[in-house]
PDB file of N, CA and C in Angstrom:
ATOM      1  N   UNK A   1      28.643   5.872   7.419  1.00  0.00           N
ATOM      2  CA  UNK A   1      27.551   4.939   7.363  1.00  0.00           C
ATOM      3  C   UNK A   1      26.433   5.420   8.280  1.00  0.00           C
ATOM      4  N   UNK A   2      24.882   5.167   7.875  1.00  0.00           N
ATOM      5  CA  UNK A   2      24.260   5.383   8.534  1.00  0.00           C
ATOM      6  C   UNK A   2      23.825   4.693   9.775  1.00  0.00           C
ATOM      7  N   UNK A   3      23.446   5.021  10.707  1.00  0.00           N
ATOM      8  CA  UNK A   3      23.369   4.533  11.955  1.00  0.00           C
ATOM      9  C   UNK A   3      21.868   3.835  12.172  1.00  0.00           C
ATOM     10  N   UNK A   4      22.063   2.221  12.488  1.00  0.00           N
ATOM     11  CA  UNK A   4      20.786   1.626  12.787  1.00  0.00           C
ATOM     12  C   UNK A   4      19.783   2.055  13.524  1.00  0.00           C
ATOM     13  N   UNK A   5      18.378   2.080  13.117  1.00  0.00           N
ATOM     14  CA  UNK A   5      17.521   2.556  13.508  1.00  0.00           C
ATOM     15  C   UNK A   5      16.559   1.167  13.794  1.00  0.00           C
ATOM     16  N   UNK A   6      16.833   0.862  15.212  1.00  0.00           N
ATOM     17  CA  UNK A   6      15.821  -0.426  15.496  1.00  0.00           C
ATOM     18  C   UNK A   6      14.082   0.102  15.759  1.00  0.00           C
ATOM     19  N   UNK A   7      13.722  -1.025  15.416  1.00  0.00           N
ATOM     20  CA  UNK A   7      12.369  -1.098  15.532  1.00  0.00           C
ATOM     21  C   UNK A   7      11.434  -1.441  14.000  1.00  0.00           C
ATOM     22  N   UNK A   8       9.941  -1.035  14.644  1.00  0.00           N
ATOM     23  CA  UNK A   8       9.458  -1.189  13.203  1.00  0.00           C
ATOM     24  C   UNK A   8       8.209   0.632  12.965  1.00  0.00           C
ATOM     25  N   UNK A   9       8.282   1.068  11.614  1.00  0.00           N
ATOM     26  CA  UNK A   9       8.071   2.575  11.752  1.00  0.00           C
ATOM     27  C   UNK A   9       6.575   2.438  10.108  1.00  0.00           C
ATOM     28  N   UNK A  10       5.871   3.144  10.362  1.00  0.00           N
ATOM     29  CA  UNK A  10       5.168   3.502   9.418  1.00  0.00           C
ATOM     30  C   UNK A  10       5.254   5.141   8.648  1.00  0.00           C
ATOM     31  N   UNK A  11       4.404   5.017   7.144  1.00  0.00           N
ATOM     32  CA  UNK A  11       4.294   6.382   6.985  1.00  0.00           C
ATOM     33  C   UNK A  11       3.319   6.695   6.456  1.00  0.00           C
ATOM     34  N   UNK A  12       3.000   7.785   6.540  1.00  0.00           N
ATOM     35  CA  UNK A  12       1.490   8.312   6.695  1.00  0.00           C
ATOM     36  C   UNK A  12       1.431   9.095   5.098  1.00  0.00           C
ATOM     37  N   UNK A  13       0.315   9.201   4.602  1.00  0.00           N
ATOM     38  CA  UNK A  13       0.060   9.745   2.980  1.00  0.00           C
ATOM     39  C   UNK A  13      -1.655   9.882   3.320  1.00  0.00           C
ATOM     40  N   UNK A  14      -2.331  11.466   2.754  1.00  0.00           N
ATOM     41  CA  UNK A  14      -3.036  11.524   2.627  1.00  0.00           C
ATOM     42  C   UNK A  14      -3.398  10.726   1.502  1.00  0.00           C
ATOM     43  N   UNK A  15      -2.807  10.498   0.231  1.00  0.00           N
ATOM     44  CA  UNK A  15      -3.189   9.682  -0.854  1.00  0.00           C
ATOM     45  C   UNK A  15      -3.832   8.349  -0.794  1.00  0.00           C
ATOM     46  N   UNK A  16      -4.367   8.076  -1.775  1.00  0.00           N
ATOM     47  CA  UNK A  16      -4.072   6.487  -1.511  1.00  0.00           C
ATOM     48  C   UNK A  16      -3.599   5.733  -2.283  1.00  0.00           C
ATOM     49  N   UNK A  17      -2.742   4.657  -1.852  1.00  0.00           N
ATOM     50  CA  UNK A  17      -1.633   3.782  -2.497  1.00  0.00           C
ATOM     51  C   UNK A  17      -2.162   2.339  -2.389  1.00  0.00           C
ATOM     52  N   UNK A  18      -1.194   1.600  -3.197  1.00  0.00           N
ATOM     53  CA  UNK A  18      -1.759   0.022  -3.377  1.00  0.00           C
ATOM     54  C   UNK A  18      -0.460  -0.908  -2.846  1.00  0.00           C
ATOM     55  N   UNK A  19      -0.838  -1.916  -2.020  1.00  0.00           N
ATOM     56  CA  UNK A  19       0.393  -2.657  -1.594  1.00  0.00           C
ATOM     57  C   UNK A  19      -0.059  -3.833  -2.808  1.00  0.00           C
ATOM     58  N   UNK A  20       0.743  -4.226  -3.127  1.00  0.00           N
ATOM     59  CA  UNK A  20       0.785  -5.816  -4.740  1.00  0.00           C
ATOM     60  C   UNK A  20       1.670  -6.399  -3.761  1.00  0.00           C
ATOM     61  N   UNK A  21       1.058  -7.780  -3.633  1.00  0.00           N
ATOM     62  CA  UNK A  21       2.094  -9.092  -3.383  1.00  0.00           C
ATOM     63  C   UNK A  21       2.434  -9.922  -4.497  1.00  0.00           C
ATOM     64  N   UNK A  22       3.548 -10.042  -4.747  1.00  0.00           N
ATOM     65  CA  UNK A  22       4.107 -11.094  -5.884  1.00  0.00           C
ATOM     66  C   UNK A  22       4.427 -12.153  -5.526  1.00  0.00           C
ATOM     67  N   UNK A  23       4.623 -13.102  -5.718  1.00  0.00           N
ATOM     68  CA  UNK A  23       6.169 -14.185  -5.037  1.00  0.00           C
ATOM     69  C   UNK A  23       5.724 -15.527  -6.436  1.00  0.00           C
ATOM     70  N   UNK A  24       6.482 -16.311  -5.965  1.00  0.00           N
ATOM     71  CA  UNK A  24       6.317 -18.065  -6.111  1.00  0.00           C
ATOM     72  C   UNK A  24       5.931 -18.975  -5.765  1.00  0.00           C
ATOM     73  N   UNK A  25       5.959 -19.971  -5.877  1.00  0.00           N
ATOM     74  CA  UNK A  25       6.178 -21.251  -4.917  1.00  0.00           C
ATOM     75  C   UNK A  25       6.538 -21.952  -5.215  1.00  0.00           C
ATOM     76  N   UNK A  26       7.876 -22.752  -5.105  1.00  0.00           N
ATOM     77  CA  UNK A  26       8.559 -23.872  -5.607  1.00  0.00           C
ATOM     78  C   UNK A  26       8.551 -25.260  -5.365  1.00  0.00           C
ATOM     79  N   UNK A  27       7.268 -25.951  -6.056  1.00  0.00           N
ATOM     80  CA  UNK A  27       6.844 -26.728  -5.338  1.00  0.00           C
ATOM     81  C   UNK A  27       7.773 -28.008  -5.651  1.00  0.00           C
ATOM     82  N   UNK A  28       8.877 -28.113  -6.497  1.00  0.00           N
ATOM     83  CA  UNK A  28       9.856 -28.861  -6.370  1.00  0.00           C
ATOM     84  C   UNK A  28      11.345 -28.181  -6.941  1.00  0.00           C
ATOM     85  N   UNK A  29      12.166 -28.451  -6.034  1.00  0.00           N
ATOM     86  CA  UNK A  29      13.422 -27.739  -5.732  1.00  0.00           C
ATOM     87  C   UNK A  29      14.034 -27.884  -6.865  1.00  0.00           C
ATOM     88  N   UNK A  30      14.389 -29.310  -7.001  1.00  0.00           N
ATOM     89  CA  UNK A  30      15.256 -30.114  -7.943  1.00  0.00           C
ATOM     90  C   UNK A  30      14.684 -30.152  -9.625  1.00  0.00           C
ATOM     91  N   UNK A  31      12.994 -29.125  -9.922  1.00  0.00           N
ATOM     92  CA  UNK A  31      13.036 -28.796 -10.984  1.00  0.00           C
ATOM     93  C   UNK A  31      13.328 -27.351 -11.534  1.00  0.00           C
ATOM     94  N   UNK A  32      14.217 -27.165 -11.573  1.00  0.00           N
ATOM     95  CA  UNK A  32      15.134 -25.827 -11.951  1.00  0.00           C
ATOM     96  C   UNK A  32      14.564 -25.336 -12.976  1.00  0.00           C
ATOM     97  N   UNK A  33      14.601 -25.960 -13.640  1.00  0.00           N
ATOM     98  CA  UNK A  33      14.227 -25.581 -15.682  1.00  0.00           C
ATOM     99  C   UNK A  33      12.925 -25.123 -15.242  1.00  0.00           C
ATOM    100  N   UNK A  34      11.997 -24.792 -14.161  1.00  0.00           N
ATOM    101  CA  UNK A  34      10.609 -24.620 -14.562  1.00  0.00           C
ATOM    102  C   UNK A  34      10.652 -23.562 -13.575  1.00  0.00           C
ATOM    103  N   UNK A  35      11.319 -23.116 -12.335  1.00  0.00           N
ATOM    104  CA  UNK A  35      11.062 -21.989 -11.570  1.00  0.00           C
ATOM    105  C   UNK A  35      11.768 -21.125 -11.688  1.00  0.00           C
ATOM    106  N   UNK A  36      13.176 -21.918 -12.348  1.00  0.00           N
ATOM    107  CA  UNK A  36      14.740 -20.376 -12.409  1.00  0.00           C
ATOM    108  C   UNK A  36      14.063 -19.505 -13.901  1.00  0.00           C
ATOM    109  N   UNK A  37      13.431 -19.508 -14.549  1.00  0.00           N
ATOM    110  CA  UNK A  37      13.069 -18.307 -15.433  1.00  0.00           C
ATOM    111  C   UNK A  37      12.057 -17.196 -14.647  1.00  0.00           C
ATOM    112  N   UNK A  38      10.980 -17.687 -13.848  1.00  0.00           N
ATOM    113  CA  UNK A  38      10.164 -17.193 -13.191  1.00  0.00           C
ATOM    114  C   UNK A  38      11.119 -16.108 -12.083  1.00  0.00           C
ATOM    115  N   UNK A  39      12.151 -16.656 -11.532  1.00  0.00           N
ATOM    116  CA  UNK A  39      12.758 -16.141 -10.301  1.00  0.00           C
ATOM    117  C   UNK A  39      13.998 -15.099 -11.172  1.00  0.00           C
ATOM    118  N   UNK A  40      14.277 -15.482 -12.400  1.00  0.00           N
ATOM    119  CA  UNK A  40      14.960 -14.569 -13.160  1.00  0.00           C
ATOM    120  C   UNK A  40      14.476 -12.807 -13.605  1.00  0.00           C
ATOM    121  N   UNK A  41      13.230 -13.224 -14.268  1.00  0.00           N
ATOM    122  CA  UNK A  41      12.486 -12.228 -14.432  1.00  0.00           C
ATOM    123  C   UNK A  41      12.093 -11.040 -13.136  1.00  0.00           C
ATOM    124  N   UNK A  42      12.184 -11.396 -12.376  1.00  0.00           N
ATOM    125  CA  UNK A  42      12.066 -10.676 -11.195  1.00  0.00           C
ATOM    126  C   UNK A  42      12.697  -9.344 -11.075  1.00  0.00           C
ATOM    127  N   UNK A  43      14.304  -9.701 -11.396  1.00  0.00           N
ATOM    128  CA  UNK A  43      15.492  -8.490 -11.045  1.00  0.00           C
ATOM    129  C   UNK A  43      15.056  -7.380 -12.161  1.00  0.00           C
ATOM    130  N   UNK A  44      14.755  -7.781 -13.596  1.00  0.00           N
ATOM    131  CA  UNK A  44      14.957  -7.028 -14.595  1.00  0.00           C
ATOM    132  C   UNK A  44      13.757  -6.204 -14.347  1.00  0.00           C
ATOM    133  N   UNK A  45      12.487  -6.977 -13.777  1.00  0.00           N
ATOM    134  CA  UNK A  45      11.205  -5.985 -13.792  1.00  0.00           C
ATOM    135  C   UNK A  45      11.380  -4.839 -12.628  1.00  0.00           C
ATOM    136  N   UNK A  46      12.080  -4.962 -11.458  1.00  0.00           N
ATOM    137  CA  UNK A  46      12.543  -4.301 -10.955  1.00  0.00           C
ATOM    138  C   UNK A  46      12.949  -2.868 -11.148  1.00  0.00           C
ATOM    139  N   UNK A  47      14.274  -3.260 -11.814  1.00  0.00           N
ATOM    140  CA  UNK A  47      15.061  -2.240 -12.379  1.00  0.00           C
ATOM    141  C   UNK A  47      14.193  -1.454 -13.671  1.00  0.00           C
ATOM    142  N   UNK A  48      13.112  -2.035 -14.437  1.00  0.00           N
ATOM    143  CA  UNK A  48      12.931  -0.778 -14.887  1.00  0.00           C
ATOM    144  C   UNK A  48      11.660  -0.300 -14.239  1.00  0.00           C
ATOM    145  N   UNK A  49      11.259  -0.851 -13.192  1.00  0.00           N
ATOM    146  CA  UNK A  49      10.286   0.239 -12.447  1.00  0.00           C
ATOM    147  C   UNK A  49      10.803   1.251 -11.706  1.00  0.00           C
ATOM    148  N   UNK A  50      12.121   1.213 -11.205  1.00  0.00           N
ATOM    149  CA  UNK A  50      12.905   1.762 -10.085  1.00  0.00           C
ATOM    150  C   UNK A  50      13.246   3.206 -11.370  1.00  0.00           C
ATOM    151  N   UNK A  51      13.655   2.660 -12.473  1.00  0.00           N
ATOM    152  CA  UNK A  51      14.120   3.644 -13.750  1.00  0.00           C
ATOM    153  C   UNK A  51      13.006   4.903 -14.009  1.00  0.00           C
ATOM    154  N   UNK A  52      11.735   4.092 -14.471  1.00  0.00           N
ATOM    155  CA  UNK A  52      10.373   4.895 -14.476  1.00  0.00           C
ATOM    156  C   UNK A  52       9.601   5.119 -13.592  1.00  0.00           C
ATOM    157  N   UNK A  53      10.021   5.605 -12.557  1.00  0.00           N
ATOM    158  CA  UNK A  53       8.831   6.472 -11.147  1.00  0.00           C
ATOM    159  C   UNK A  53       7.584   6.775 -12.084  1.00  0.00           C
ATOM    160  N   UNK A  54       7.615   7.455 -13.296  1.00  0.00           N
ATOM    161  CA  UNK A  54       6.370   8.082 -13.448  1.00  0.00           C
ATOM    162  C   UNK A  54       5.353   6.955 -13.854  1.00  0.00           C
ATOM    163  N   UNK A  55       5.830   5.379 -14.000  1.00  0.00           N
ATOM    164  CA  UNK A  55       4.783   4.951 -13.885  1.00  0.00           C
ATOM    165  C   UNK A  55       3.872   4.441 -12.921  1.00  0.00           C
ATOM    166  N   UNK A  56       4.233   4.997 -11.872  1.00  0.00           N
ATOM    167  CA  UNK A  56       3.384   5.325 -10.543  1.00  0.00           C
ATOM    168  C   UNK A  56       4.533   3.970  -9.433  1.00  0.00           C
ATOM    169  N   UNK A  57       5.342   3.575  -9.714  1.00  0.00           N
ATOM    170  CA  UNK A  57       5.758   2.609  -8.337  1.00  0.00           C
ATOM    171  C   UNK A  57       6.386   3.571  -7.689  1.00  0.00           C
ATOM    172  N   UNK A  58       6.464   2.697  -6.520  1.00  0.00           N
ATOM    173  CA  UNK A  58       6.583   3.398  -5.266  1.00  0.00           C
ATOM    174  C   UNK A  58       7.894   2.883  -4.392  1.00  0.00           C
ATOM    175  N   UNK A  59       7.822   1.355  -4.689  1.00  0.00           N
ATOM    176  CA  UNK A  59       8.939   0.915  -3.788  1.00  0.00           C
ATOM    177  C   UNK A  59       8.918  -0.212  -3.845  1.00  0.00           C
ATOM    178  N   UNK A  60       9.778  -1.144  -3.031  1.00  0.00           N
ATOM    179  CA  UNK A  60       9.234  -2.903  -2.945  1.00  0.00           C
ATOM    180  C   UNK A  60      10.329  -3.434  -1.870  1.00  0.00           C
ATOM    181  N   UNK A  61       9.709  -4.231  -1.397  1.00  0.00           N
ATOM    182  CA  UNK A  61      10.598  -5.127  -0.640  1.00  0.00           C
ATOM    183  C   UNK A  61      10.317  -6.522  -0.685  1.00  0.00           C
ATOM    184  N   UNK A  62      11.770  -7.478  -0.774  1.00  0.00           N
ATOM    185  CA  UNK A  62      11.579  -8.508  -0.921  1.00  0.00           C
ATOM    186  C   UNK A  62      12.136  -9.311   0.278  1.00  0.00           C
ATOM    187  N   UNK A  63      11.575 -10.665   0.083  1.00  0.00           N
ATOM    188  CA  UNK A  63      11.574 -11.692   1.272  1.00  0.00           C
ATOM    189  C   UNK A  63      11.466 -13.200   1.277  1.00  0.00           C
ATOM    190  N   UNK A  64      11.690 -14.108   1.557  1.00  0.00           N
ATOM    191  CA  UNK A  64      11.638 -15.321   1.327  1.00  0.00           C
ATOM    192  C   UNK A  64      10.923 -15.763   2.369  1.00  0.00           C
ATOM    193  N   UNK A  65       9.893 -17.052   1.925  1.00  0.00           N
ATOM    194  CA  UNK A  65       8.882 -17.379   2.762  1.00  0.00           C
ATOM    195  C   UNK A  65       9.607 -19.050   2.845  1.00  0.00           C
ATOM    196  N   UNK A  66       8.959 -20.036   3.536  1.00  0.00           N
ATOM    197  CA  UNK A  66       9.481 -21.141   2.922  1.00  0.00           C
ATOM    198  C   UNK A  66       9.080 -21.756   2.312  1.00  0.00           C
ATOM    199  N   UNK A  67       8.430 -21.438   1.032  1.00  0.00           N
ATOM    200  CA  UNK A  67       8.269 -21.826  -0.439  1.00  0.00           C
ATOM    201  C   UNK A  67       9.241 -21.454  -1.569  1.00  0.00           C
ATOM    202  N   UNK A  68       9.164 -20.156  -1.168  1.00  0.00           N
ATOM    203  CA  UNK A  68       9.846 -19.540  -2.251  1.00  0.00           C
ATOM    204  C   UNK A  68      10.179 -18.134  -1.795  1.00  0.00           C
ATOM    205  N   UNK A  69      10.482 -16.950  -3.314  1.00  0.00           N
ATOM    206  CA  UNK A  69      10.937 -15.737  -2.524  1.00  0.00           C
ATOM    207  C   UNK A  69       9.485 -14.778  -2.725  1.00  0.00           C
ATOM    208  N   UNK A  70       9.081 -14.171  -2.281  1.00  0.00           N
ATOM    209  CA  UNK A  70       8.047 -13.048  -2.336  1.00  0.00           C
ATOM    210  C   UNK A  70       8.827 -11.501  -2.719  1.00  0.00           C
ATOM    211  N   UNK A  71       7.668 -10.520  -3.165  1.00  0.00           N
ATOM    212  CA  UNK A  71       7.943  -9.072  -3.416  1.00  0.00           C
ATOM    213  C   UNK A  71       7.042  -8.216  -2.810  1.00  0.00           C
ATOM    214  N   UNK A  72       6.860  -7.509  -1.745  1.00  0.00           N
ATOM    215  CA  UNK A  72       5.800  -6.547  -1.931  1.00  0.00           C
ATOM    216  C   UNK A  72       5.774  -5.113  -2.477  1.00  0.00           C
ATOM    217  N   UNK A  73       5.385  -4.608  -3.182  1.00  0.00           N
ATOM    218  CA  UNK A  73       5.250  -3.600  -4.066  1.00  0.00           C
ATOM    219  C   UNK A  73       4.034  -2.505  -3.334  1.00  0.00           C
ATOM    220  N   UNK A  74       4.971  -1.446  -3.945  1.00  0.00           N
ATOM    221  CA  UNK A  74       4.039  -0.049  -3.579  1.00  0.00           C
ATOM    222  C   UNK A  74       3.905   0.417  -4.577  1.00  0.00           C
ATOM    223  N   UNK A  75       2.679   0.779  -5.095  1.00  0.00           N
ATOM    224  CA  UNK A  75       2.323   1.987  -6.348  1.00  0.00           C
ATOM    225  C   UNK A  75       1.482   2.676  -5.749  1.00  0.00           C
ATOM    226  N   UNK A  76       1.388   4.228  -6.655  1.00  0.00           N
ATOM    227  CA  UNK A  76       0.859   4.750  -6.114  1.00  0.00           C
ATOM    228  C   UNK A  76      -0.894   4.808  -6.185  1.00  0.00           C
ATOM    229  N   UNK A  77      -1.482   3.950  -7.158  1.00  0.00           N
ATOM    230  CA  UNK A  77      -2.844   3.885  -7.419  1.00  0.00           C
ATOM    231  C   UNK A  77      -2.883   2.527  -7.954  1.00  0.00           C
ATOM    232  N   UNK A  78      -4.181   2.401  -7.869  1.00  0.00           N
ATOM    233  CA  UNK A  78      -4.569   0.802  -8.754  1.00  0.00           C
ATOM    234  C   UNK A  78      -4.488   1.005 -10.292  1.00  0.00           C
ATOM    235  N   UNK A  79      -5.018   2.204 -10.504  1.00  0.00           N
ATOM    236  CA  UNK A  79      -4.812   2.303 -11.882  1.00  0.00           C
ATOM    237  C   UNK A  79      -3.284   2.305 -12.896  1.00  0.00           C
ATOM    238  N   UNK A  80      -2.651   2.771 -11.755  1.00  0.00           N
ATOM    239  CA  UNK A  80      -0.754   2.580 -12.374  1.00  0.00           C
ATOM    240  C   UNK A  80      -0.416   1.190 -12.241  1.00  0.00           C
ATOM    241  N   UNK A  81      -0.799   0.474 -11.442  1.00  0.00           N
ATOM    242  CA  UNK A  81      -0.641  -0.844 -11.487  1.00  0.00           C
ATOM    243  C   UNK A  81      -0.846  -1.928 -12.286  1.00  0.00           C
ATOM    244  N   UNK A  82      -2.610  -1.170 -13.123  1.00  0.00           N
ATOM    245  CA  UNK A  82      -3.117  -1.425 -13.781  1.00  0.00           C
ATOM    246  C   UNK A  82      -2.753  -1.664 -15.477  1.00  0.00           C
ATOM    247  N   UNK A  83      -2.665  -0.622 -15.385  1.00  0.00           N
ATOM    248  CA  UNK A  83      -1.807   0.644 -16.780  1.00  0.00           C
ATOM    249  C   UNK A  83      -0.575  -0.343 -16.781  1.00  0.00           C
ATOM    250  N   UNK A  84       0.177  -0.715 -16.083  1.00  0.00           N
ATOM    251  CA  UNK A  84       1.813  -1.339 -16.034  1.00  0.00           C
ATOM    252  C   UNK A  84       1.748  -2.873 -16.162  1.00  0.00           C
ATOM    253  N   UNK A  85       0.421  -3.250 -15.864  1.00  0.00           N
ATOM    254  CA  UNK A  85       0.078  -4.797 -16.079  1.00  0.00           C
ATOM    255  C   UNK A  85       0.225  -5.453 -17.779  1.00  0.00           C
ATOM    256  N   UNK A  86      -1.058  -4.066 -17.485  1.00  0.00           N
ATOM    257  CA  UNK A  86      -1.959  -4.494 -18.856  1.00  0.00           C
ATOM    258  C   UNK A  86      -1.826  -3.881 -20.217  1.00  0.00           C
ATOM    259  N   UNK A  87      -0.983  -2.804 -20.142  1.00  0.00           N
ATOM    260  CA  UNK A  87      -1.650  -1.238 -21.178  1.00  0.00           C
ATOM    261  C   UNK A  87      -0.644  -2.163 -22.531  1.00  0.00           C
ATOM    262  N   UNK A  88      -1.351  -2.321 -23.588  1.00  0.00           N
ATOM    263  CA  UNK A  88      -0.179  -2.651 -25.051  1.00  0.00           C
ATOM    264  C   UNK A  88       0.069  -1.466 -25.107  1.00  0.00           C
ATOM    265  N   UNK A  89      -0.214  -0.598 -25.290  1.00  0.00           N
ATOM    266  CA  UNK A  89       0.088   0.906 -25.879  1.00  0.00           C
ATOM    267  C   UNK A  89       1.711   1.260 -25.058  1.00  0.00           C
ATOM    268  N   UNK A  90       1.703   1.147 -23.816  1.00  0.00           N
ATOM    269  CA  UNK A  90       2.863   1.312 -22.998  1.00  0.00           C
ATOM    270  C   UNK A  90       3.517  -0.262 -22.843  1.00  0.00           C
ATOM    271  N   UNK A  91       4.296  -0.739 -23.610  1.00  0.00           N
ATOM    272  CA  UNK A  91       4.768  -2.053 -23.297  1.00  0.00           C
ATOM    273  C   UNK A  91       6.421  -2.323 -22.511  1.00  0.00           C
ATOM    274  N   UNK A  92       5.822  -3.097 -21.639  1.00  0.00           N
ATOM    275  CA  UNK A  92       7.098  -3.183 -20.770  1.00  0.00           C
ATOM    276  C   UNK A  92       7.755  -4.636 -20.874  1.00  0.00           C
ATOM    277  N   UNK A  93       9.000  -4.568 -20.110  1.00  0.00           N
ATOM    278  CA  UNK A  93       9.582  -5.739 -20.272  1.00  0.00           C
ATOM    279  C   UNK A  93       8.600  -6.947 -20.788  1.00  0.00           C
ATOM    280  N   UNK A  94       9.306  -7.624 -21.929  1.00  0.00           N
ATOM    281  CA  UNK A  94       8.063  -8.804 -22.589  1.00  0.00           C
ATOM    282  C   UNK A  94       8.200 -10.134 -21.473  1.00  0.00           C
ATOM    283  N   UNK A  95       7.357 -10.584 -20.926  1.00  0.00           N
ATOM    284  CA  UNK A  95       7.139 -11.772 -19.965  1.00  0.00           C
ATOM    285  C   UNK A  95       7.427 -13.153 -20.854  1.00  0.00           C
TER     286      UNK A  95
END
């Protein structure tokens, strides 16, 4: 196992990259039927960005605020972000 590395560390890229914030907000707990599809969709979009690097992601980390859960996302340009939003031509998981 690897050995903990405390603290907090940055990394440096001549490039430039895009941080995307995602998340929720669950503004009532006890209505399930209206946030558990939203919080479902999450894992699957994941996994096929993690699958396709070449469409420019980079990474993500997730977190829970106390609303709900958040994502922050790394790509490597606005335009891959863009392209992965929006493009019909390249269609990704259907929302």
């Amino acid at each position: 196992m690897a050995p903990i590395i405390n603290g907090r560390y940055t990394a440096r890229t001549d490039e430039p990259f895009v941080v995307f914030i995602i998340g929720m907000r669950i503004n009532n707990l006890f209505a399930v039927r209206k946030w558990l599809p939203t919080a479902r969709a999450m894992g699957p979009m994941l996994k096929e960005l993690y699958e396709h690097p070449e469409k420019g992601f980079l990474g993500s980390e997730f977190f829970l605020y106390w609303r709900g859960p958040a994502l922050v996302q790394y790509w490597r340009s606005f335009e891959d972000l863009e392209r992965f939003a929006r493009n019909p031509d390249d269609p990704h998981m259907p929302a």
